[in-house]
Protein backbone atom coordinates (compact mmCIF):
# COMPACT_ATOMS: atom_id res chain seq x y z
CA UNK A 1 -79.44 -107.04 98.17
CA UNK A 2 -80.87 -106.58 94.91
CA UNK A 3 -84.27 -105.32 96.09
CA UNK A 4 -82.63 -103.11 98.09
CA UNK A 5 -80.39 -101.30 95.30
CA UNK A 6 -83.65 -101.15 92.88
CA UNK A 7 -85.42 -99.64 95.64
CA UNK A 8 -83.10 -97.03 96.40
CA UNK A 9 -81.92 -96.23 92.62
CA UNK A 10 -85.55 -96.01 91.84
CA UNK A 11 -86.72 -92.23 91.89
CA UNK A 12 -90.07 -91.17 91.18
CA UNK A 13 -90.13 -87.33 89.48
CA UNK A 14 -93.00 -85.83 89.59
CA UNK A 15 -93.84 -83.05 87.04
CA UNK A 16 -96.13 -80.13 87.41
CA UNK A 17 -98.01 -78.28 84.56
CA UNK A 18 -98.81 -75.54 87.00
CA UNK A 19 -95.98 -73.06 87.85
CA UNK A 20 -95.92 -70.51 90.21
CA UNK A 21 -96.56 -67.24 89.68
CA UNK A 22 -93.31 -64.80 88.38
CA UNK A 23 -92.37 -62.85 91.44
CA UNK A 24 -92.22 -58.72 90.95
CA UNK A 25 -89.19 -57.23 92.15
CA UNK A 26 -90.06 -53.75 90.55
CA UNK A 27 -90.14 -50.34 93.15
CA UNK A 28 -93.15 -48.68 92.88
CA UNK A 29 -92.41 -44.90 93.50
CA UNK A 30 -95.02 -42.35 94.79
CA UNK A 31 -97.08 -39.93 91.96
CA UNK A 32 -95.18 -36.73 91.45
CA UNK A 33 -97.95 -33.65 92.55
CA UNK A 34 -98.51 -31.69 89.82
CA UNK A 35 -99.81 -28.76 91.96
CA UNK A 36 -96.29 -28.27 94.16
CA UNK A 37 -93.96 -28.35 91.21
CA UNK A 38 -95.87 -25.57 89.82
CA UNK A 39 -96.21 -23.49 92.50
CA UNK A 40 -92.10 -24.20 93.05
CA UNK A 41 -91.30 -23.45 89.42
CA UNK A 42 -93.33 -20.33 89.57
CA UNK A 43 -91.32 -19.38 92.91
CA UNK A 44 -88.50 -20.00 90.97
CA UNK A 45 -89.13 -17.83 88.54
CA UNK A 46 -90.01 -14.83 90.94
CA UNK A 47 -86.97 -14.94 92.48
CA UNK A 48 -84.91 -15.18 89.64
CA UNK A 49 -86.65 -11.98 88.17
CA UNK A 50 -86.29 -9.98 91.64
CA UNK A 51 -82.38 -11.00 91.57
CA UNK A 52 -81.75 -9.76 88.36
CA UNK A 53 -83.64 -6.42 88.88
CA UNK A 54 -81.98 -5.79 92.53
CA UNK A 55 -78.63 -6.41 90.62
CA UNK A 56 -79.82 -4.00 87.90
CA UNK A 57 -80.60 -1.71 90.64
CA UNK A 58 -77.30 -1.97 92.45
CA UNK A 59 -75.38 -1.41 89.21
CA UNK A 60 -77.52 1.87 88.15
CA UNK A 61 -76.88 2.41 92.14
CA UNK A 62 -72.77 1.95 91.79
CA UNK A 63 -73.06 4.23 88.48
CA UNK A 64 -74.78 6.97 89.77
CA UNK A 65 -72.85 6.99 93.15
CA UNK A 66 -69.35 6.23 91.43
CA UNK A 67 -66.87 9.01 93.04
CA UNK A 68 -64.56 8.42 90.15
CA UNK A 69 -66.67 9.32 86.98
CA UNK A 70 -68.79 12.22 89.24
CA UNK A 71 -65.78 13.72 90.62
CA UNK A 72 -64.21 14.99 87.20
CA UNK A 73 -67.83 16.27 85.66
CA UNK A 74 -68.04 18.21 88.77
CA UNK A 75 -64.85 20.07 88.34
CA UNK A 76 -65.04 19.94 84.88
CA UNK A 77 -68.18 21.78 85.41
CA UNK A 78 -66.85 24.15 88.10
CA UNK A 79 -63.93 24.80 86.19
CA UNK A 80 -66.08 26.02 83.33
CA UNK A 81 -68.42 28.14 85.22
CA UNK A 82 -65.12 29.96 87.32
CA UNK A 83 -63.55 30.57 83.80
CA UNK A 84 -66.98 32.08 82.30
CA UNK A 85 -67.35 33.70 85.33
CA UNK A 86 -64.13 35.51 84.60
CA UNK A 87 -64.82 36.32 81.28
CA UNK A 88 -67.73 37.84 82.23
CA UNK A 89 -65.90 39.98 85.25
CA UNK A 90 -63.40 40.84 82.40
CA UNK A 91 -65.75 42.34 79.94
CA UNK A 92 -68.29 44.25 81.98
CA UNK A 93 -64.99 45.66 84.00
CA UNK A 94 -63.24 46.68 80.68
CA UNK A 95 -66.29 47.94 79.12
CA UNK A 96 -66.62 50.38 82.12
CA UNK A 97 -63.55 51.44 82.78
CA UNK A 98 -63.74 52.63 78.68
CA UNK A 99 -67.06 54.26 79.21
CA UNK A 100 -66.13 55.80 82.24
CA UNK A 101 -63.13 57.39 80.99
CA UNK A 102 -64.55 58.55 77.96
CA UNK A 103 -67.24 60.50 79.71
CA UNK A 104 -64.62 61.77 82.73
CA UNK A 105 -61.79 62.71 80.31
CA UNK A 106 -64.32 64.69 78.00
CA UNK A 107 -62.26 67.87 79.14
CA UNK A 108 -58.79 66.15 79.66
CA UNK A 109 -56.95 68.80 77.25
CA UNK A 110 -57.70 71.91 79.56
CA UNK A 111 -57.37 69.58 83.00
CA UNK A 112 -54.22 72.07 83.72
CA UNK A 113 -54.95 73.07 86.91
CA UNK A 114 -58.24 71.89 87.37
CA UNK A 115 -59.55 70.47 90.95
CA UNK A 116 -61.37 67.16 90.68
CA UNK A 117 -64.43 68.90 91.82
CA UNK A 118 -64.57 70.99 88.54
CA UNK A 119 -63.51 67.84 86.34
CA UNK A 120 -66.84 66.13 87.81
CA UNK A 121 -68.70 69.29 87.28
CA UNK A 122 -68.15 70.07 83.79
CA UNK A 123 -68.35 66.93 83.17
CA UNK A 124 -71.87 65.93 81.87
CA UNK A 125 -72.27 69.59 80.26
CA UNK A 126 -69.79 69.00 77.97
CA UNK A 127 -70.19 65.61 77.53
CA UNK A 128 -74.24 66.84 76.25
CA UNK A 129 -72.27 69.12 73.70
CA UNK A 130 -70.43 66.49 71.90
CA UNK A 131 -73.08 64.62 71.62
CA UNK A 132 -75.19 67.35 69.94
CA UNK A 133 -71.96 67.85 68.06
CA UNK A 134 -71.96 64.02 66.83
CA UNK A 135 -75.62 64.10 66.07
CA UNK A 136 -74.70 67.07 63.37
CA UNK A 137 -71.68 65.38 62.10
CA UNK A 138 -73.10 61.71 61.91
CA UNK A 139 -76.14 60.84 63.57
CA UNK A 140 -77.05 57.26 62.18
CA UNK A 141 -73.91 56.31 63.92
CA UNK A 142 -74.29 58.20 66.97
CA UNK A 143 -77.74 57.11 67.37
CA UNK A 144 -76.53 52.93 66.46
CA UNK A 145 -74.25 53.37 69.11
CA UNK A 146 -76.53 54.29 72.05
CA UNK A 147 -78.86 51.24 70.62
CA UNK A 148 -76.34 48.91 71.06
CA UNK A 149 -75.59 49.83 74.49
CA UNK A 150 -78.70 49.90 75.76
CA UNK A 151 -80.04 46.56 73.67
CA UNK A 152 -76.95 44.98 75.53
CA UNK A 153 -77.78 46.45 79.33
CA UNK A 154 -81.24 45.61 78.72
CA UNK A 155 -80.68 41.48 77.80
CA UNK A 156 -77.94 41.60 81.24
CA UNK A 157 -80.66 43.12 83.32
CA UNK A 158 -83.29 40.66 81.87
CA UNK A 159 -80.62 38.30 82.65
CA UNK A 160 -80.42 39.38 85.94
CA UNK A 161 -83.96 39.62 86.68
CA UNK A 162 -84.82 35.93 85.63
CA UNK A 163 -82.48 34.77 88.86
CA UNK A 164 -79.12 34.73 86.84
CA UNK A 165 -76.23 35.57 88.85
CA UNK A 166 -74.18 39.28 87.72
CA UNK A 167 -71.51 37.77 86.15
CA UNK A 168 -73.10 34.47 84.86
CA UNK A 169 -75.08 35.85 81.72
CA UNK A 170 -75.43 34.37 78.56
CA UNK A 171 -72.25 36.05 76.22
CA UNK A 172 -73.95 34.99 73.45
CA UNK A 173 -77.00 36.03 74.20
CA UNK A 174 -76.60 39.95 75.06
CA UNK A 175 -74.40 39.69 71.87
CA UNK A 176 -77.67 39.02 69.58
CA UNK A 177 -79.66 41.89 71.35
CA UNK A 178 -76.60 44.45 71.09
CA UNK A 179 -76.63 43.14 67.50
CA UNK A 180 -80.12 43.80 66.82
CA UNK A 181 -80.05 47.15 68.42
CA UNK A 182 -77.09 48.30 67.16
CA UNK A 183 -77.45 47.46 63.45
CA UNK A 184 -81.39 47.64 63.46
CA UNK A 185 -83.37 49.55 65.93
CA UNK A 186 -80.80 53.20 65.80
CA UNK A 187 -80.51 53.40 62.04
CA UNK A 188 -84.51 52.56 61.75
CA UNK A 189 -85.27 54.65 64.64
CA UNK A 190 -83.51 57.64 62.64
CA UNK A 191 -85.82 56.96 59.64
CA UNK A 192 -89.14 56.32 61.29
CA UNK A 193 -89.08 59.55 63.63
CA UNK A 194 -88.63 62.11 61.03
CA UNK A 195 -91.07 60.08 58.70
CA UNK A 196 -93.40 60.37 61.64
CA UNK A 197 -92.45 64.19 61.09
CA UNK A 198 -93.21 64.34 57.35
CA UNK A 199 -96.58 62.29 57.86
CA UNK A 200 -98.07 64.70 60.44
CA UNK A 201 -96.38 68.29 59.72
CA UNK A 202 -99.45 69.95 61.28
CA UNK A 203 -98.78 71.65 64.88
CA UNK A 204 -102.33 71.12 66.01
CA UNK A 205 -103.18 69.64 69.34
CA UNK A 206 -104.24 66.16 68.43
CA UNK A 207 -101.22 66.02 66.66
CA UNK A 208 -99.16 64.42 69.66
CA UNK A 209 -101.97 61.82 70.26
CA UNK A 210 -102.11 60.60 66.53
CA UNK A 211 -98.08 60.43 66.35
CA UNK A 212 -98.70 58.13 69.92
CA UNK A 213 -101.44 56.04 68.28
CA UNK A 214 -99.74 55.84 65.06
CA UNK A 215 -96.27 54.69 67.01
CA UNK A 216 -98.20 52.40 69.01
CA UNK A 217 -99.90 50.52 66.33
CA UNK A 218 -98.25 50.29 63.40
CA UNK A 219 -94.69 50.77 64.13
CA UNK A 220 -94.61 48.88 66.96
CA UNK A 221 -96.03 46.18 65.01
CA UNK A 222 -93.26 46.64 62.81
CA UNK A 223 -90.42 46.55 64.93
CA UNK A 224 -91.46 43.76 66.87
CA UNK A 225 -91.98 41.46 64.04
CA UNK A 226 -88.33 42.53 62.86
CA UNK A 227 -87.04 42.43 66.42
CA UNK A 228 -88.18 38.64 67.08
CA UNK A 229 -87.23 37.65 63.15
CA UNK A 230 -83.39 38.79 63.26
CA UNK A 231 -83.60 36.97 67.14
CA UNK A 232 -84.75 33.22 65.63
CA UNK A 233 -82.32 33.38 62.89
CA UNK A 234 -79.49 34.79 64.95
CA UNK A 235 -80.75 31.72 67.00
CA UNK A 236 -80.70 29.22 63.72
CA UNK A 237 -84.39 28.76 64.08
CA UNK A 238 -85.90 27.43 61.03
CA UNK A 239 -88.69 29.86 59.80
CA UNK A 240 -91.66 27.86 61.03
CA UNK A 241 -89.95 28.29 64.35
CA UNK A 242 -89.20 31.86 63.78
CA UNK A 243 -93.15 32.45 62.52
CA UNK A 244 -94.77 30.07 65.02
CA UNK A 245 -93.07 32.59 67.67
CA UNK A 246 -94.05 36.03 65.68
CA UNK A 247 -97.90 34.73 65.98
CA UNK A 248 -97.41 33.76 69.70
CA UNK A 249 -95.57 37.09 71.04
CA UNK A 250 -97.77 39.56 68.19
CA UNK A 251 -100.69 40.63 70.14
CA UNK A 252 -99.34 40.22 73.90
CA UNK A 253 -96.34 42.35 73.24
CA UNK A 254 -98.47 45.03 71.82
CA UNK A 255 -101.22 45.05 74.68
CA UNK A 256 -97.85 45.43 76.69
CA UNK A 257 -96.32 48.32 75.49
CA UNK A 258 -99.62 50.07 76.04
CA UNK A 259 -98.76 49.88 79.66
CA UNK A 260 -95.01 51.81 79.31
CA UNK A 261 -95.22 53.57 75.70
CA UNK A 262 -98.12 55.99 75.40
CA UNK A 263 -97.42 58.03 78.67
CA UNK A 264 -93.59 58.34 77.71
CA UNK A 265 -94.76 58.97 74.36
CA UNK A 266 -96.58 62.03 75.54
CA UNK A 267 -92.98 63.55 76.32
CA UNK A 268 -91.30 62.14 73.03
CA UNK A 269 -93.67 63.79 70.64
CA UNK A 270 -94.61 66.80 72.72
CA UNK A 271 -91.24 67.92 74.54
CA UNK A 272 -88.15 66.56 73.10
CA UNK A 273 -86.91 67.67 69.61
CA UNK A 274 -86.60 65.19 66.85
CA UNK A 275 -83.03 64.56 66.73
CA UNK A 276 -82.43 64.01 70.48
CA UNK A 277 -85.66 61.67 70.34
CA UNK A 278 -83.87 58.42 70.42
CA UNK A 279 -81.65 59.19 73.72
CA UNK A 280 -84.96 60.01 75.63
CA UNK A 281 -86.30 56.71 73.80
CA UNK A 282 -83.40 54.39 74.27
CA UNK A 283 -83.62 55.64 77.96
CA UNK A 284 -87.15 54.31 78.52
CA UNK A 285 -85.69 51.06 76.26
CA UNK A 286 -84.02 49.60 78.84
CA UNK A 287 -87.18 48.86 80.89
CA UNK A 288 -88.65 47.90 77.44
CA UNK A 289 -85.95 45.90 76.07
CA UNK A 290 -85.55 43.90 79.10
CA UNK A 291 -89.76 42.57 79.31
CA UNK A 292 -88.75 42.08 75.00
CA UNK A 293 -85.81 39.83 75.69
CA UNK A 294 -87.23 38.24 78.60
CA UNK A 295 -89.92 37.03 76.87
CA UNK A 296 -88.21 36.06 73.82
CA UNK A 297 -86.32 33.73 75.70
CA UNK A 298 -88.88 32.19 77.81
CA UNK A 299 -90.92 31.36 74.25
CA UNK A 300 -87.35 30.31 72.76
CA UNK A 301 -86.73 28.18 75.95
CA UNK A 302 -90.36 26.57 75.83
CA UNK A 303 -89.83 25.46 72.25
CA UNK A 304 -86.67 23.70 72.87
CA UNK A 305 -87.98 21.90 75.95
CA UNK A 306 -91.13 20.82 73.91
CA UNK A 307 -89.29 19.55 70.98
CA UNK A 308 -86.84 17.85 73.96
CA UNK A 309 -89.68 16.32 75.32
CA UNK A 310 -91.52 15.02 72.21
CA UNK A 311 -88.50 13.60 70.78
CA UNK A 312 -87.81 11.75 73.97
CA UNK A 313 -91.24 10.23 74.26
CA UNK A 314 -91.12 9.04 70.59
């Protein structure tokens, strides 16, 4: 009994110095590629770029085509035009319906009796009679007067000719050529034609011709200096401006009136006296006045778009 209780208390242990190896319970995960997560940030990128300019697109898009803000610019803008429009109407239709009566009612304290056949006959004869009349009693006036009209016609017909509708002209505009004509070119005009008298009182043949070289020259040299000065600073040009367009209109406009001025010339110097000279002039003028104011306006016009242009690409 007792060999059998020592032999099964008895254990043997048995101790190793070797132990076995640690066991790895780490995941390995796969090598990111470089290649594909640059190629999908750079797609990325792209389309967040072409999002944000198709939404900058659709917003210009929505501004442009919004019915709200075009709708009152439009009728602001058609409102303006109708009311100018008017204006317009109002002052060539009053200034008309004066001129029209004064010349028709020339006679209107011996109409007694009078058929409208002979008011419309005697009409311009007597009309020619207070004129010569006028040109005795004040002719600087008279003669400032028929400047100003015919300055005025000749910037509406310019107006006219450059595609401007009849009643859409510049107000402003035929204002500053009536000015210059009016206060300038009839009280100069007075001046300069019985100078031209005094400085050739010979009645010679080449008289004529010397008066139409000497008008075509030097006074027209003159007066179109003066002309396009008063028309910059009427304009608030500064003088560089003013000069700039002087030296760019000088010779061009005087190679141009040798087209019109020397053949009506002929008839100013030759035919018509000296104090009914401006009339016949003024007369011609409104062909003249119109290629002047014209191409005033075209240089004026060319300026301002340069300057708009050069400030806009600074």
């Amino acid at each position: 009994m007792a060999s059998l209780f020592c032999s099964t208390t008895t254990t043997t242990i048995i101790f190793s110095s070797k132990f076995p190896p640690p066991i790895r319970t780490h995941t390995q995960f796969p090598k990111p590629n470089r290649l594909k997560t640059q190629k999908q940030s750079i797609t990325e990128r792209r389309s967040l770029i072409v999002g944000s300019i198709i939404e900058d697109r659709e917003a210009i898009d929505v501004k442009k085509s919004d019915p709200q803000q075009e709708e009152p610019k439009e009728v602001d803008r058609d409102s303006d035009r109708l009311m100018s429009r008017g204006i317009n109407a109002a002052i060539v239709l009053a200034a008309g319906t004066v001129a029209v009566t004064k010349l028709l009612s020339i006679d209107h304290d011996y109409w007694h009796g009078w058929t409208l056949y002979e008011i419309l006959r005697y009409a311009p004869e007597h009309n020619w009679v207070a004129y010569e009349q006028i040109l005795k009693t004040n002719p600087v006036l008279a003669k400032m007067a028929i400047s100003g009209v015919v300055y005025s016609l000749g910037d509406w017909i310019a107006q006219c000719y450059e595609g401007k509708p009849l009643f859409e002209f510049d107000r402003t505009r035929v204002l500053r050529s009536g000015l210059v004509g009016f206060t300038l070119h009839g009280s100069l005009s007075h001046y300069y034609y019985q100078f031209c008298e005094a400085l050739f009182p010979f009645q010679d043949w080449w008289v004529v011709p010397a008066k139409v070289a000497f008008d075509q020259t030097v006074w027209s040299a003159i007066w179109n200096t003066i002309y396009y000065t008063v028309l910059g600073l009427l304009r608030f040009q500064s003088p560089d401006k003013v000069f700039s367009e002087i030296k760019t209109t000088f010779w061009p406009m005087i190679t141009a009136g040798w087209k019109l001025w020397p053949l009506a010339h002929l008839v100013t110097y030759g035919v018509i006296p000296v104090d009914q000279r401006l009339l016949w002039v003024d007369c011609i003028e409104l062909i003249w006045v119109t290629i002047l104011s014209t191409y005033s306006n075209e240089k004026a016009e060319a300026q301002t778009t340069g300057e708009t242009n050069s400030t806009t690409e600074d």
